[in-house]
N, C-alpha and C. Protein backbone atom coordinates (compact mmCIF):
# COMPACT_ATOMS: atom_id res chain seq x y z
N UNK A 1 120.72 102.33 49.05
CA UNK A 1 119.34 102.73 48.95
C UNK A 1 118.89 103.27 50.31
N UNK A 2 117.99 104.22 50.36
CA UNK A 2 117.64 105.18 51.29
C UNK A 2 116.43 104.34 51.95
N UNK A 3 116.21 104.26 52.60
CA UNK A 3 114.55 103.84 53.35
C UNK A 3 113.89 105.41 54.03
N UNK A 4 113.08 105.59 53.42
CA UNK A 4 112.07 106.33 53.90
C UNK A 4 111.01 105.90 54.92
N UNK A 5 111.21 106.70 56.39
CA UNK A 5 110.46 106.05 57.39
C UNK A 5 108.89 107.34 57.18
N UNK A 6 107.55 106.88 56.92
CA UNK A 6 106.55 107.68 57.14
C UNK A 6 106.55 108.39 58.56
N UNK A 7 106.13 109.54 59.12
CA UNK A 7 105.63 109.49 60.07
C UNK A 7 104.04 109.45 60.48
N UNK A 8 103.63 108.50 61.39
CA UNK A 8 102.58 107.86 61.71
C UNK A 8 101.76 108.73 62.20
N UNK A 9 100.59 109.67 62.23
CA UNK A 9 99.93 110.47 63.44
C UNK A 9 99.25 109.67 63.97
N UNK A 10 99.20 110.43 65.20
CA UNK A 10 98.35 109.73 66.44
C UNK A 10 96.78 109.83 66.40
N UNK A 11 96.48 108.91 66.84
CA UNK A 11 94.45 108.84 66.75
C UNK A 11 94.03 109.53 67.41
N UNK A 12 94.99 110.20 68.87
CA UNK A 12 94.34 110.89 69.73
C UNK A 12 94.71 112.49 69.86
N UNK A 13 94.85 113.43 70.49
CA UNK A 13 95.37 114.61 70.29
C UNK A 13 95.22 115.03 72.08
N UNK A 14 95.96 115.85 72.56
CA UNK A 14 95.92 116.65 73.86
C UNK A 14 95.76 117.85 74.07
N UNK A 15 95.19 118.37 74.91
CA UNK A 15 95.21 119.69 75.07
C UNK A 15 96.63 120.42 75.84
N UNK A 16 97.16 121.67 75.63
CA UNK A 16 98.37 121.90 76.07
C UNK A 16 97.88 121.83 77.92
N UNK A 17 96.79 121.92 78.38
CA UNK A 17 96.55 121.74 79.82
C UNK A 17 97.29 120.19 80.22
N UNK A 18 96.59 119.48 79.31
CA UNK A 18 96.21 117.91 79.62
C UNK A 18 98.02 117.67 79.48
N UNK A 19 98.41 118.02 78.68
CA UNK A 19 100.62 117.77 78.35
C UNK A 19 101.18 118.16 79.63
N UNK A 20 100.63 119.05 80.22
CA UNK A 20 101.52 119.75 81.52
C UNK A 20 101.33 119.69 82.63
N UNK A 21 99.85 118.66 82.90
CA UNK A 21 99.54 117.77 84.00
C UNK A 21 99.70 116.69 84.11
N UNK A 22 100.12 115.51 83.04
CA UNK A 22 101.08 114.63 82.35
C UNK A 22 102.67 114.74 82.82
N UNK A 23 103.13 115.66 82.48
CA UNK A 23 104.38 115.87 82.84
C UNK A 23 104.56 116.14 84.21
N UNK A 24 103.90 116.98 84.85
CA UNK A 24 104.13 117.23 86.53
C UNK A 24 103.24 115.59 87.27
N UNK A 25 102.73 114.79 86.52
CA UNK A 25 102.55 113.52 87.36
C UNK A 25 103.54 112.79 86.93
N UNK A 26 103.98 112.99 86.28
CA UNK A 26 105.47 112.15 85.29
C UNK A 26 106.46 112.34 86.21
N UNK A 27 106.96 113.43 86.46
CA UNK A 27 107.66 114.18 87.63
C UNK A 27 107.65 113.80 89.17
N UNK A 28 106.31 113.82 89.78
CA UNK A 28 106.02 114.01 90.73
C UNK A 28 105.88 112.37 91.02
N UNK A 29 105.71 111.44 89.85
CA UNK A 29 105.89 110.06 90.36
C UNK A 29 106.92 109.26 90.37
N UNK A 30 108.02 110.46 89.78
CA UNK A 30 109.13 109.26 89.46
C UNK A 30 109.31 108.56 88.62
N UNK A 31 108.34 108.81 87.22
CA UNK A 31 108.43 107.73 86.17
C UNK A 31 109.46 107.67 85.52
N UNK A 32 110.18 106.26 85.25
CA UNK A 32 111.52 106.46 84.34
C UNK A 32 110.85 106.54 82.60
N UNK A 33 111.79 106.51 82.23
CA UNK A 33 111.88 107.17 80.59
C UNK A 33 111.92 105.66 79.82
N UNK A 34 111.99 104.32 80.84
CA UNK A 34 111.27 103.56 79.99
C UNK A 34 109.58 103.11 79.76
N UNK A 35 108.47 103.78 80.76
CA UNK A 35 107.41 104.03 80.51
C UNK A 35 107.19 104.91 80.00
N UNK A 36 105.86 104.63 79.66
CA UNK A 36 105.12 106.03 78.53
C UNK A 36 103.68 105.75 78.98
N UNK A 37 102.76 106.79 78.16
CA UNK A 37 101.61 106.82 78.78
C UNK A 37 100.65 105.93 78.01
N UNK A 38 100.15 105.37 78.72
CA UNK A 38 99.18 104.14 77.76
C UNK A 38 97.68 104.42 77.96
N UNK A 39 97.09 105.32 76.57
CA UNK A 39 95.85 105.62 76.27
C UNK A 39 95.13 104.02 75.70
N UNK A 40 93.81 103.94 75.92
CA UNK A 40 93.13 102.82 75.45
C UNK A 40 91.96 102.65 75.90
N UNK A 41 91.14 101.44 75.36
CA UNK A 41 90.07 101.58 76.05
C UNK A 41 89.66 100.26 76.92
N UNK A 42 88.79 99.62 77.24
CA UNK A 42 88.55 98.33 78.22
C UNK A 42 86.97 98.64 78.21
N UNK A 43 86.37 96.95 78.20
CA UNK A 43 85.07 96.82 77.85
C UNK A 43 84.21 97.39 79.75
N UNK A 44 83.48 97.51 79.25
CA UNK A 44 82.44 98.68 80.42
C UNK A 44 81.14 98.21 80.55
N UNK A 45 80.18 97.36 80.73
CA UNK A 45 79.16 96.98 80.76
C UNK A 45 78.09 97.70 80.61
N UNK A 46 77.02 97.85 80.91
CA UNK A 46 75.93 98.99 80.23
C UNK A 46 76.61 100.42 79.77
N UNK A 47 77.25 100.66 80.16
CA UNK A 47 77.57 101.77 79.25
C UNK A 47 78.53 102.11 78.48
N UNK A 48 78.86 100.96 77.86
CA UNK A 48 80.01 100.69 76.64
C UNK A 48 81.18 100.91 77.67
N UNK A 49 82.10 101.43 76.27
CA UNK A 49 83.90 101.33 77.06
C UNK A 49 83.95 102.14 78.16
N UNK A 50 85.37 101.89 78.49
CA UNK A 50 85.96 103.12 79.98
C UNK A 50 87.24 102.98 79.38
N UNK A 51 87.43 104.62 79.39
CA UNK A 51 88.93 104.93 79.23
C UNK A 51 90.08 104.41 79.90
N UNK A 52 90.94 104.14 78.98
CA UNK A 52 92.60 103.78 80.11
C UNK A 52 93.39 105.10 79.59
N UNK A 53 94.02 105.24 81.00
CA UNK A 53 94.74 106.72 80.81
C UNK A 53 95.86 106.11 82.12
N UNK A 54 96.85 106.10 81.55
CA UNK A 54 98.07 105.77 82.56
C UNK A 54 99.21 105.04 82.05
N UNK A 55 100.65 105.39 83.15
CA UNK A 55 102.02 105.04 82.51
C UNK A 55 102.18 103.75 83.21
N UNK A 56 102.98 103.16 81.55
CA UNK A 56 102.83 101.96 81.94
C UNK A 56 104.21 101.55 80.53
N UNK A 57 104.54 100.08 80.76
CA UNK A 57 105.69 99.58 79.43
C UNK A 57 104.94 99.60 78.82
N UNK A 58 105.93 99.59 77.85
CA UNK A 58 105.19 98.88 75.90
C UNK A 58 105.24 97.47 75.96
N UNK A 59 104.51 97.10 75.38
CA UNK A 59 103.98 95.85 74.72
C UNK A 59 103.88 95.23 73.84
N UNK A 60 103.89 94.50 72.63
CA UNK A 60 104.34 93.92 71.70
C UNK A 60 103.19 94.28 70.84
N UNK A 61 101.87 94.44 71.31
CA UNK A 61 100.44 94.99 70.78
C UNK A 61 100.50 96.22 70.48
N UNK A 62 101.44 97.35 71.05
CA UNK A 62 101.43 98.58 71.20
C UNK A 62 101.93 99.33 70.02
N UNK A 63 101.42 100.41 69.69
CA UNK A 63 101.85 101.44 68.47
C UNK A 63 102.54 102.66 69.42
N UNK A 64 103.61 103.34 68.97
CA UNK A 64 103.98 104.09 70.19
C UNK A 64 104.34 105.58 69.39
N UNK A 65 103.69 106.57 70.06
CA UNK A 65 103.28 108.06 69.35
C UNK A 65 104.46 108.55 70.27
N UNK A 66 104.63 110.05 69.94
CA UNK A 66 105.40 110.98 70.38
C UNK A 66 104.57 111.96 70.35
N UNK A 67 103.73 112.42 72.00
CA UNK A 67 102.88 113.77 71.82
C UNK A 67 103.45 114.45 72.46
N UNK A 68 103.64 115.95 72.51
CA UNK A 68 103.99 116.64 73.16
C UNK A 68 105.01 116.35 74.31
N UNK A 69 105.84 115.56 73.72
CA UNK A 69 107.28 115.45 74.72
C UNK A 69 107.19 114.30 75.30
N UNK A 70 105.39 113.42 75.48
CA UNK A 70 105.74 112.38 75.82
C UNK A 70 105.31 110.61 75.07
N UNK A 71 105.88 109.96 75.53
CA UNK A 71 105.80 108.51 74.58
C UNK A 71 104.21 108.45 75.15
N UNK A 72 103.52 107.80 73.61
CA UNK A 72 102.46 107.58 74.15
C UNK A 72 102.54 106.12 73.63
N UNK A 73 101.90 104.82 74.34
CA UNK A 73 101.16 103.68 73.82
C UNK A 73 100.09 103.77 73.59
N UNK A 74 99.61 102.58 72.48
CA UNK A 74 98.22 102.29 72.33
C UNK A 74 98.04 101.24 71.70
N UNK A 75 97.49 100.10 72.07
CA UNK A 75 97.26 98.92 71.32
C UNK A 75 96.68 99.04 69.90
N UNK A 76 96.99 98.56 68.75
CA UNK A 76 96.81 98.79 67.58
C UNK A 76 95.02 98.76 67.39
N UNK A 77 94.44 97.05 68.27
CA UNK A 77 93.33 97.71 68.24
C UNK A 77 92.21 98.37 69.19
N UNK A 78 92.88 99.13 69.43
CA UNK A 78 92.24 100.00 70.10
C UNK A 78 92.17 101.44 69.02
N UNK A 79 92.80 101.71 68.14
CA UNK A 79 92.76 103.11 67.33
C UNK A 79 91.62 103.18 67.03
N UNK A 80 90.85 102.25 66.57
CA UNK A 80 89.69 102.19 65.92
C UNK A 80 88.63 102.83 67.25
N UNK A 81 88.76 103.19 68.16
CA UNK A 81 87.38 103.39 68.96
C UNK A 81 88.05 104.90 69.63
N UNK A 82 89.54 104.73 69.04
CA UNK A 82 90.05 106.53 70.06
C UNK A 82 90.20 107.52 68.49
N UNK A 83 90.00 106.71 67.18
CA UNK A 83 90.60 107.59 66.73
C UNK A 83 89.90 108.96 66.62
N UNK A 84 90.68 110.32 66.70
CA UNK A 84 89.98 111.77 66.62
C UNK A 84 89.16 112.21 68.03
N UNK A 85 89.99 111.70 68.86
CA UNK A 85 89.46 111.47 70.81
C UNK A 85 90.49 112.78 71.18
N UNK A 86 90.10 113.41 71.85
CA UNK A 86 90.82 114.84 72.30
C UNK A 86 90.85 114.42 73.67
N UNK A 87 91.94 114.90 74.78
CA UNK A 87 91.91 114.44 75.93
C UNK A 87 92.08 115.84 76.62
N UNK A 88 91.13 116.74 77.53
CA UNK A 88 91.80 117.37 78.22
C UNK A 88 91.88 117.09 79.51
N UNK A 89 92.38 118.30 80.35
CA UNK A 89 92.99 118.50 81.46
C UNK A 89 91.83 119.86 82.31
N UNK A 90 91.17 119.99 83.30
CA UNK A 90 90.60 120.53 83.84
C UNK A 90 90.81 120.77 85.35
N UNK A 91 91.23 122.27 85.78
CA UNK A 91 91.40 122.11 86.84
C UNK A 91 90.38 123.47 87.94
N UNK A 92 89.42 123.27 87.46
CA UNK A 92 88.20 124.28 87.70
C UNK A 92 87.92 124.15 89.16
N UNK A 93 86.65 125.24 89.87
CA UNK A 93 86.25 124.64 91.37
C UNK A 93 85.14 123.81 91.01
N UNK A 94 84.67 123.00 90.28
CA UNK A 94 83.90 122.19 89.83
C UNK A 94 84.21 121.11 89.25
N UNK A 95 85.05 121.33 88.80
CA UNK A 95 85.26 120.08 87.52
C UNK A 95 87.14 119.58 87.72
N UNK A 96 87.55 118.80 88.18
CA UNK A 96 88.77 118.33 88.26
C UNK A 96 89.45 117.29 87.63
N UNK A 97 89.57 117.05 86.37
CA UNK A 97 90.51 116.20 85.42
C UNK A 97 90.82 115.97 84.28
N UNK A 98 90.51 115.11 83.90
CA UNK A 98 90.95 114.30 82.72
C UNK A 98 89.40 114.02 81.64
N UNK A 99 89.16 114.45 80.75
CA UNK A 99 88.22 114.37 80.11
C UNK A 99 88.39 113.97 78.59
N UNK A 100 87.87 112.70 78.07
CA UNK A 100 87.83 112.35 77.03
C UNK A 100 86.91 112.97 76.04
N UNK A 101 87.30 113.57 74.95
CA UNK A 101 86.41 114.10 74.32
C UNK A 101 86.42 113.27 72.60
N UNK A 102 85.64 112.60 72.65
CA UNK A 102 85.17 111.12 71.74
C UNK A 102 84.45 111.76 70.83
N UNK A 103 84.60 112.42 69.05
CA UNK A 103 83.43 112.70 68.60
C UNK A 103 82.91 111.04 67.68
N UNK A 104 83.60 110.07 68.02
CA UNK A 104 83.09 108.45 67.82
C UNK A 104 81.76 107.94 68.70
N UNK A 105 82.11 108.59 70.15
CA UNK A 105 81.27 108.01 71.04
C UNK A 105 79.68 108.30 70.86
N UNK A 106 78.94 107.19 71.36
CA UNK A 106 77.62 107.64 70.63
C UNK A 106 76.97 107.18 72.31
């Protein structure tokens, strides 16, 4: 008998900017190929959550995506507050990073 594995999509999505500034810090830090990047969120006091954005192991809590070339983590519950969260990458003379784009966040 065959087992059919689903594939799972991810709650979050990247911009091709945000994948290729990912990879050149991936690069440029030395990360081995047993971390991956661990999206999530952490409680924030008056103004609700604050993003987690950074490589780090998996965890026994963790659901683990394949975006654009790289492993992503995310604690299972955490989907519920990223899911349909766009992440880009900005490298303007104004504006320099990483931007969560939440259409959840209120």
């Amino acid at each position: 008998m065959s087992v059919i594995e689903k594939a799972v999509e991810a709650p979050v999505t990247f911009t091709e900017s945000a994948i290729k500034e990912l990879i050149k810090i991936k690069e440029k830090e030395n990360i081995t190929e047993n971390h991956g990047l661990r999206v999530g969120v952490k409680g924030g006091g008056c103004s609700g959550f604050s993003y987690v954005l950074g490589f780090d192991e998996k965890n026994e809590k963790d659901e683990e995506y394949e975006i654009g070339g790289l492993r992503v983590f995310m604690e299972k519950a955490h989907a519920i507050y990223l899911i349909g969260m766009k992440i880009d990458w900005s490298d303007g003379l104004n504006n320099r990073g990483f931007s969560f784009i939440n259409p959840n966040a209120k």
